[in-house]
C-alpha atoms as a PDB file:
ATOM      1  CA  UNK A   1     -74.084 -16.714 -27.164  1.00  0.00           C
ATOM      2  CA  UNK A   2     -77.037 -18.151 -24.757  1.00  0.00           C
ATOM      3  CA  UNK A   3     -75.539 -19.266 -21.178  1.00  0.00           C
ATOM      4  CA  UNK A   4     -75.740 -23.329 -22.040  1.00  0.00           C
ATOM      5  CA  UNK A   5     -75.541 -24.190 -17.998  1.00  0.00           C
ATOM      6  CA  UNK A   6     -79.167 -22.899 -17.331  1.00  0.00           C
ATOM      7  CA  UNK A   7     -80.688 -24.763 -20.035  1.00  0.00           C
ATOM      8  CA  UNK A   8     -82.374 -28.296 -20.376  1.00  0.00           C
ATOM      9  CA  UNK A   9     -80.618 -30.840 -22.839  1.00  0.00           C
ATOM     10  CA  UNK A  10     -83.377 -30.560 -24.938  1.00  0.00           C
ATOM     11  CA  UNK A  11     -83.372 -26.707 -25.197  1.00  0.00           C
ATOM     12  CA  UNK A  12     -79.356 -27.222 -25.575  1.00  0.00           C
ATOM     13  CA  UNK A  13     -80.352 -28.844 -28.697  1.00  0.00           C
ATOM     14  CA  UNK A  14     -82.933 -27.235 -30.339  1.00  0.00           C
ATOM     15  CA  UNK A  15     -80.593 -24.307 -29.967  1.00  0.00           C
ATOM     16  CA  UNK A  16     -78.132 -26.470 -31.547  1.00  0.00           C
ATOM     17  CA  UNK A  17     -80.295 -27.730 -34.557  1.00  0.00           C
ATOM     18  CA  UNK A  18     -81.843 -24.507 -34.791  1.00  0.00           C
ATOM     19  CA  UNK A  19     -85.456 -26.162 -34.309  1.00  0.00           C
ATOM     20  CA  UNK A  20     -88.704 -23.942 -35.096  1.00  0.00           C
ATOM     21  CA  UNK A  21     -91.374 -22.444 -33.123  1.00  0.00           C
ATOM     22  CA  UNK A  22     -93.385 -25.546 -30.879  1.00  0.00           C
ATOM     23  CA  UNK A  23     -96.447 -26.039 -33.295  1.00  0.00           C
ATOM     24  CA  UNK A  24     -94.668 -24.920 -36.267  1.00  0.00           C
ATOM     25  CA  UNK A  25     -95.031 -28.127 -37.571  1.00  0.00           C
ATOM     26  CA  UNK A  26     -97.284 -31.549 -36.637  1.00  0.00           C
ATOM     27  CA  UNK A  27     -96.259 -34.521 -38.458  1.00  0.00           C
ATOM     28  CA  UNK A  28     -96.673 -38.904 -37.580  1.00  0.00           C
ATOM     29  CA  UNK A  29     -94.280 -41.390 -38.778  1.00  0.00           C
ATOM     30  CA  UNK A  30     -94.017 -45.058 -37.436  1.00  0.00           C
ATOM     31  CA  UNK A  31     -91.085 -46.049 -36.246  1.00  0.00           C
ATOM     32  CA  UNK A  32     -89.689 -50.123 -35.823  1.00  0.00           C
ATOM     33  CA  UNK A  33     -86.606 -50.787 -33.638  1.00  0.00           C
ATOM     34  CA  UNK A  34     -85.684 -54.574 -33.662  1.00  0.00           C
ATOM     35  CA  UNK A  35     -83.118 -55.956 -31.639  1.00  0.00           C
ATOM     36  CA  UNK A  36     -82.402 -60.066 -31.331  1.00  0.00           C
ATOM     37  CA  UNK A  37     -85.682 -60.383 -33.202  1.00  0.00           C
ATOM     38  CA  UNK A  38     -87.861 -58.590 -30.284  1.00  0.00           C
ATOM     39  CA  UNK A  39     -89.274 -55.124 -30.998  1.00  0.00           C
ATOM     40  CA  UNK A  40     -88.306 -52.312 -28.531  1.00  0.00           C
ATOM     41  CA  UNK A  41     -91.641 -51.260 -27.075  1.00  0.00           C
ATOM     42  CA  UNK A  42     -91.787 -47.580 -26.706  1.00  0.00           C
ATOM     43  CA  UNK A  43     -95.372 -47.624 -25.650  1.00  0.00           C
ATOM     44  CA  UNK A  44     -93.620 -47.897 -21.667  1.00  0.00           C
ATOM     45  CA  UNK A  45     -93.922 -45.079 -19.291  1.00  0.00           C
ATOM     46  CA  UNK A  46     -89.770 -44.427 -19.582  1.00  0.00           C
ATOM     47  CA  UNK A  47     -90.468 -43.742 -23.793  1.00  0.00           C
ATOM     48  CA  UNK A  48     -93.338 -41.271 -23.600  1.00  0.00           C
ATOM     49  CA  UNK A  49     -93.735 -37.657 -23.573  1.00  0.00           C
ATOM     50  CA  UNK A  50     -89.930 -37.558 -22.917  1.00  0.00           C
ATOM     51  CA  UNK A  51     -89.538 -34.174 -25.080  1.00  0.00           C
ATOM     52  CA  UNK A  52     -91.968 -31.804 -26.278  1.00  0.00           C
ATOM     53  CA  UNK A  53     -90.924 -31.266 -29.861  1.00  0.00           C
ATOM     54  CA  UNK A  54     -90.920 -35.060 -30.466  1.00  0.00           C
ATOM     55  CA  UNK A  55     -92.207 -38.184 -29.061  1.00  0.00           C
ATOM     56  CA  UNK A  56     -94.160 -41.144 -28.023  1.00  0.00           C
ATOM     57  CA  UNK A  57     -97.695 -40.544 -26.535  1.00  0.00           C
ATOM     58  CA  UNK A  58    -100.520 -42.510 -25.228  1.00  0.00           C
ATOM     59  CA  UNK A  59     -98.733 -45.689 -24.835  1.00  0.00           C
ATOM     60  CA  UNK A  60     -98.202 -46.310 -28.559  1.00  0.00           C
ATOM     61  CA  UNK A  61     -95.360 -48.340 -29.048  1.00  0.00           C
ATOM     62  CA  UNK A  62     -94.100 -47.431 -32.858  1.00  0.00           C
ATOM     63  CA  UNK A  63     -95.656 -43.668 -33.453  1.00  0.00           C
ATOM     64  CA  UNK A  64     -93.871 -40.517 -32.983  1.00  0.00           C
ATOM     65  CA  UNK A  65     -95.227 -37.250 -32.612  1.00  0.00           C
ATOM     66  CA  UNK A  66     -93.284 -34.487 -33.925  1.00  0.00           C
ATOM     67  CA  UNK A  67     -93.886 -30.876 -33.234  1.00  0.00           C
ATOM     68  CA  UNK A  68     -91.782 -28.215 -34.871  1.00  0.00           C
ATOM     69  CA  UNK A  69     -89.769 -28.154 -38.264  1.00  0.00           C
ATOM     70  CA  UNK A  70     -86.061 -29.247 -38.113  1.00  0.00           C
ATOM     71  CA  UNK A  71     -86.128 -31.702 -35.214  1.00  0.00           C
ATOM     72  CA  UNK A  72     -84.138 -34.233 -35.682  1.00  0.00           C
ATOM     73  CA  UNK A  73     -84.331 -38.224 -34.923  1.00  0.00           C
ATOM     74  CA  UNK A  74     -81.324 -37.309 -32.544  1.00  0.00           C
ATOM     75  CA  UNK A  75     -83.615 -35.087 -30.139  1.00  0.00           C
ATOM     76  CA  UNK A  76     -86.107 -38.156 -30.090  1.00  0.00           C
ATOM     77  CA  UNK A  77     -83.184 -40.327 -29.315  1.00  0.00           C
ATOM     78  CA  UNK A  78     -81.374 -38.378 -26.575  1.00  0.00           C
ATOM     79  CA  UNK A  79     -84.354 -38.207 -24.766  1.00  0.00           C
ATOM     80  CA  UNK A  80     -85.463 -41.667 -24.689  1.00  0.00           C
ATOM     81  CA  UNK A  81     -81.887 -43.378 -24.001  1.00  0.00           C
ATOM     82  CA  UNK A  82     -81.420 -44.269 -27.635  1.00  0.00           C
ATOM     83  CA  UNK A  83     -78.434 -43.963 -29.833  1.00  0.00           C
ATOM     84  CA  UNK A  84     -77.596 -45.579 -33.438  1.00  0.00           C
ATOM     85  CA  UNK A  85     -74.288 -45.748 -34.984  1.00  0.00           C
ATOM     86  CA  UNK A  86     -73.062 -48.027 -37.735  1.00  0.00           C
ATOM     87  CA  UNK A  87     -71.989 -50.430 -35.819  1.00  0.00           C
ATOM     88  CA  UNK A  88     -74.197 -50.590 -32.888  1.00  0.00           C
ATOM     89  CA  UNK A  89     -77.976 -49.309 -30.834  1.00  0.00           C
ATOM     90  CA  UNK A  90     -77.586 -48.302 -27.408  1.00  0.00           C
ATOM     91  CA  UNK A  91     -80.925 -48.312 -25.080  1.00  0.00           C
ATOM     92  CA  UNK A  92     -81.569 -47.195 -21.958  1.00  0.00           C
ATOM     93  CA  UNK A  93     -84.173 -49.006 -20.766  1.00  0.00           C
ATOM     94  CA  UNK A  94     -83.649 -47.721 -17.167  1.00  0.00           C
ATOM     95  CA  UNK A  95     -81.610 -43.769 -16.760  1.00  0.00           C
ATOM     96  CA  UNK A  96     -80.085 -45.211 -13.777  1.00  0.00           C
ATOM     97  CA  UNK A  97     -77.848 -48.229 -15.732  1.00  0.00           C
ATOM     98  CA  UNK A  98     -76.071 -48.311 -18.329  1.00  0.00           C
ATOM     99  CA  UNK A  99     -77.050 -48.271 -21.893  1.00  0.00           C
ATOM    100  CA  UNK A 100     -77.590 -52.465 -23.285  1.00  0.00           C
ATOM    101  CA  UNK A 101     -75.509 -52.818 -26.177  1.00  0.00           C
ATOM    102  CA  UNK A 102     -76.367 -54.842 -29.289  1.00  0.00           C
ATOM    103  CA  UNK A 103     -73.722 -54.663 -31.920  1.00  0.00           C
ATOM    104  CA  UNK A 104     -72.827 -56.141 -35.068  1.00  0.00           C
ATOM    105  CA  UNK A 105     -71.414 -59.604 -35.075  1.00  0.00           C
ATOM    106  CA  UNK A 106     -71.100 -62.265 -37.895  1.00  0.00           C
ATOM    107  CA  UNK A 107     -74.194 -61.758 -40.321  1.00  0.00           C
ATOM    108  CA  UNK A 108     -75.651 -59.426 -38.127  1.00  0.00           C
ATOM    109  CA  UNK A 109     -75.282 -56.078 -38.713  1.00  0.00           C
ATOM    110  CA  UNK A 110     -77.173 -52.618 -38.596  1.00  0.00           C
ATOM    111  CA  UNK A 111     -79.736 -51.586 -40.926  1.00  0.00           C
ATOM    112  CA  UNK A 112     -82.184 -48.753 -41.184  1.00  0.00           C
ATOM    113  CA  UNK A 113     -84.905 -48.045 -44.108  1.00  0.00           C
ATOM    114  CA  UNK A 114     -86.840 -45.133 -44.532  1.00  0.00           C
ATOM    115  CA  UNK A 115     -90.192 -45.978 -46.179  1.00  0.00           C
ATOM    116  CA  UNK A 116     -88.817 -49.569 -47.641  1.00  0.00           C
ATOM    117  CA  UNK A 117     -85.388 -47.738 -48.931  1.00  0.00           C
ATOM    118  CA  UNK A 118     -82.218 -48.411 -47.472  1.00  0.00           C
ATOM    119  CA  UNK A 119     -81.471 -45.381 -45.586  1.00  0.00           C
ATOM    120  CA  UNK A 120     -76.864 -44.997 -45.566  1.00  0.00           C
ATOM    121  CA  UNK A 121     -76.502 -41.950 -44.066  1.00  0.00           C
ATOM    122  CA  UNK A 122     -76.845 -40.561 -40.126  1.00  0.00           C
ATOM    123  CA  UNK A 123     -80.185 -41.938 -39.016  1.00  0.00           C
ATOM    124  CA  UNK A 124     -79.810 -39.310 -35.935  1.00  0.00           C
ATOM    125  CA  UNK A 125     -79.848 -36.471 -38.636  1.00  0.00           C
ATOM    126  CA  UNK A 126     -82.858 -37.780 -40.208  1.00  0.00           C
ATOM    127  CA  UNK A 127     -85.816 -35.287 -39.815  1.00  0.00           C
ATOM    128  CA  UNK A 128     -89.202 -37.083 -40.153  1.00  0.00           C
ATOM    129  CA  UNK A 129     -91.803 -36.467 -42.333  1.00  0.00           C
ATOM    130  CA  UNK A 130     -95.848 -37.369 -41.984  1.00  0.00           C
ATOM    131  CA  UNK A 131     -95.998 -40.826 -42.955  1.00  0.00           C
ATOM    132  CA  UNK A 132     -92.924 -42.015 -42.564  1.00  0.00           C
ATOM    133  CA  UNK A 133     -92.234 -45.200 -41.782  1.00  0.00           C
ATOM    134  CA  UNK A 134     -88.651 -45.483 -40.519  1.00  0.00           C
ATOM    135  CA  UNK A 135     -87.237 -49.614 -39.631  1.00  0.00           C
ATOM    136  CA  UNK A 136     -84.002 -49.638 -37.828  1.00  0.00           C
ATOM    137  CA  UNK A 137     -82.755 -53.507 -36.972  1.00  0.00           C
ATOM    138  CA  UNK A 138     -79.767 -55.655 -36.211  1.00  0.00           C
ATOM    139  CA  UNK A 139     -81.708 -58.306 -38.300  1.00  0.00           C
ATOM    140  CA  UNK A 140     -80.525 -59.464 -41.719  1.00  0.00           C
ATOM    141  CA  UNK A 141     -82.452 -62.381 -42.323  1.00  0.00           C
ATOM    142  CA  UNK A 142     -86.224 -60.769 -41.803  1.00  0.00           C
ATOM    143  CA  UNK A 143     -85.942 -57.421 -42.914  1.00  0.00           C
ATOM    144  CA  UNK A 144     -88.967 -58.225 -45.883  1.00  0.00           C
ATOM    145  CA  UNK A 145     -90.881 -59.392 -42.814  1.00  0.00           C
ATOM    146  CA  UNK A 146     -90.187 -56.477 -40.571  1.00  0.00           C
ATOM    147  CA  UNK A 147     -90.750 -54.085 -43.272  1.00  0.00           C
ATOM    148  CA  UNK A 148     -94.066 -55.254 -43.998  1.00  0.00           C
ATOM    149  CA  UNK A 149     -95.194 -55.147 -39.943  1.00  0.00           C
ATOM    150  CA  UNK A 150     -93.975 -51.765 -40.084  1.00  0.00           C
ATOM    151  CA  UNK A 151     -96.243 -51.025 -43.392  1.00  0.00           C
ATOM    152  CA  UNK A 152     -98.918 -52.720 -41.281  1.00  0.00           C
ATOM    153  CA  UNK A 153     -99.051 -49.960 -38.686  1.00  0.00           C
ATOM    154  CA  UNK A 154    -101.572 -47.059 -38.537  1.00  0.00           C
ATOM    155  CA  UNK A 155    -100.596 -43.417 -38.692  1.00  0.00           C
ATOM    156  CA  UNK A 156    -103.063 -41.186 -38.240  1.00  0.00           C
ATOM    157  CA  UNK A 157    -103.736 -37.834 -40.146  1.00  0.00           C
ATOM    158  CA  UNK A 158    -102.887 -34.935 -38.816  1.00  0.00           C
ATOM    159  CA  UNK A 159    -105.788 -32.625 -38.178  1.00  0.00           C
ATOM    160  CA  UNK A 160    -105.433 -29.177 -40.597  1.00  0.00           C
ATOM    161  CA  UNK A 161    -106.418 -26.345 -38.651  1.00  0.00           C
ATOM    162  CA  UNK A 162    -107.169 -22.986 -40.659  1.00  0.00           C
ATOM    163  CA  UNK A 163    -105.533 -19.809 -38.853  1.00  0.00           C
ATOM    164  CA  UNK A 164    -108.517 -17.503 -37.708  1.00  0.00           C
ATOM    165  CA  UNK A 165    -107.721 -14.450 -37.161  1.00  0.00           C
ATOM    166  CA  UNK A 166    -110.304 -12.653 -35.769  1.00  0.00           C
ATOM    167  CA  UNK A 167    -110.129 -11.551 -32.179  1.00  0.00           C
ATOM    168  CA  UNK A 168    -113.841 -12.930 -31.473  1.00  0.00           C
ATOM    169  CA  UNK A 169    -113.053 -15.941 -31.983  1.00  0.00           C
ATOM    170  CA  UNK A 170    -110.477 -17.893 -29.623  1.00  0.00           C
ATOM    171  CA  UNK A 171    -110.627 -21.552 -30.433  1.00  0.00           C
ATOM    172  CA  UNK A 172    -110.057 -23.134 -34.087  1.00  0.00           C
END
């Protein structure tokens, strides 16, 4: 068993989810958090680059980056102050408060699709694929709406780079 107390949280869990190889895998997928009808922007400094295996770049504020098979939403959330359970999302918007709250309460209540399909189980578990487009609100009356902005964003391919093999050449 690796010595947890001289690793980074986010080596702590790719040990944990038993995460491939950085570069084993390069995949988009848009992502829409709503909360009180305003969408979290995670195009802000605090939201990018904050892990290496998945992320926010460039000051997008909906698409992630992902970097190596079996990451998990959860490593995206831990390092970006964001947590989802069924009742409630917690955001950080600032590491030195507390996390803002927004939870259920009469008709409002938490809902996450995953590509226009009601998505029941652990969002955190969720690994993404290229293309997904993954809506997670505490808005029941414009979820049609908010799943066609999300449809409305642009994911862009991810370049296919052959494996060369020769020793001559160094780039691909």
């Amino acid at each position: 068993v690796q010595n947890t107390l001289n690793m980074s949280p986010e080596q702590i869990l790719a040990e944990q989810y038993n995460v491939g190889k950085y570069g084993s895998d390069h995949a988009h997928a848009a992502m829409l958090v709503v909360l009180d009808g305003e969408q979290l922007n995670f195009g802000l400094p605090q939201f990018q680059l904050s892990s290496k295996y998945i992320h926010f770049e460039d000051h997008n504020p909906y698409l992630i980056h992902k970097h190596a098979t079996g990451v998990p939403l959860d490593m995206l959330f831990v390092s970006i102050g964001l947590k989802v359970t069924q009742d409630c999302i917690f955001v950080e918007y600032d590491f030195s408060k507390s996390a803002n709250e927004f939870c259920t309460e009469g008709k409002k209540t938490v809902q996450v699709y995953v590509n226009g399909e009601r998505f029941l189980s652990d969002i955190s578990q969720y690994e993404v694929q290229h293309n997904d487009r993954i809506l997670i609100t505490l808005d029941d009356k414009s979820i049609s709406k908010h799943l066609k902005y999300l449809d409305s964003f642009k994911i862009f391919d991810v370049p296919k780079k052959p494996l060369v093999n020769s020793e001559k050449d160094i780039f691909i």
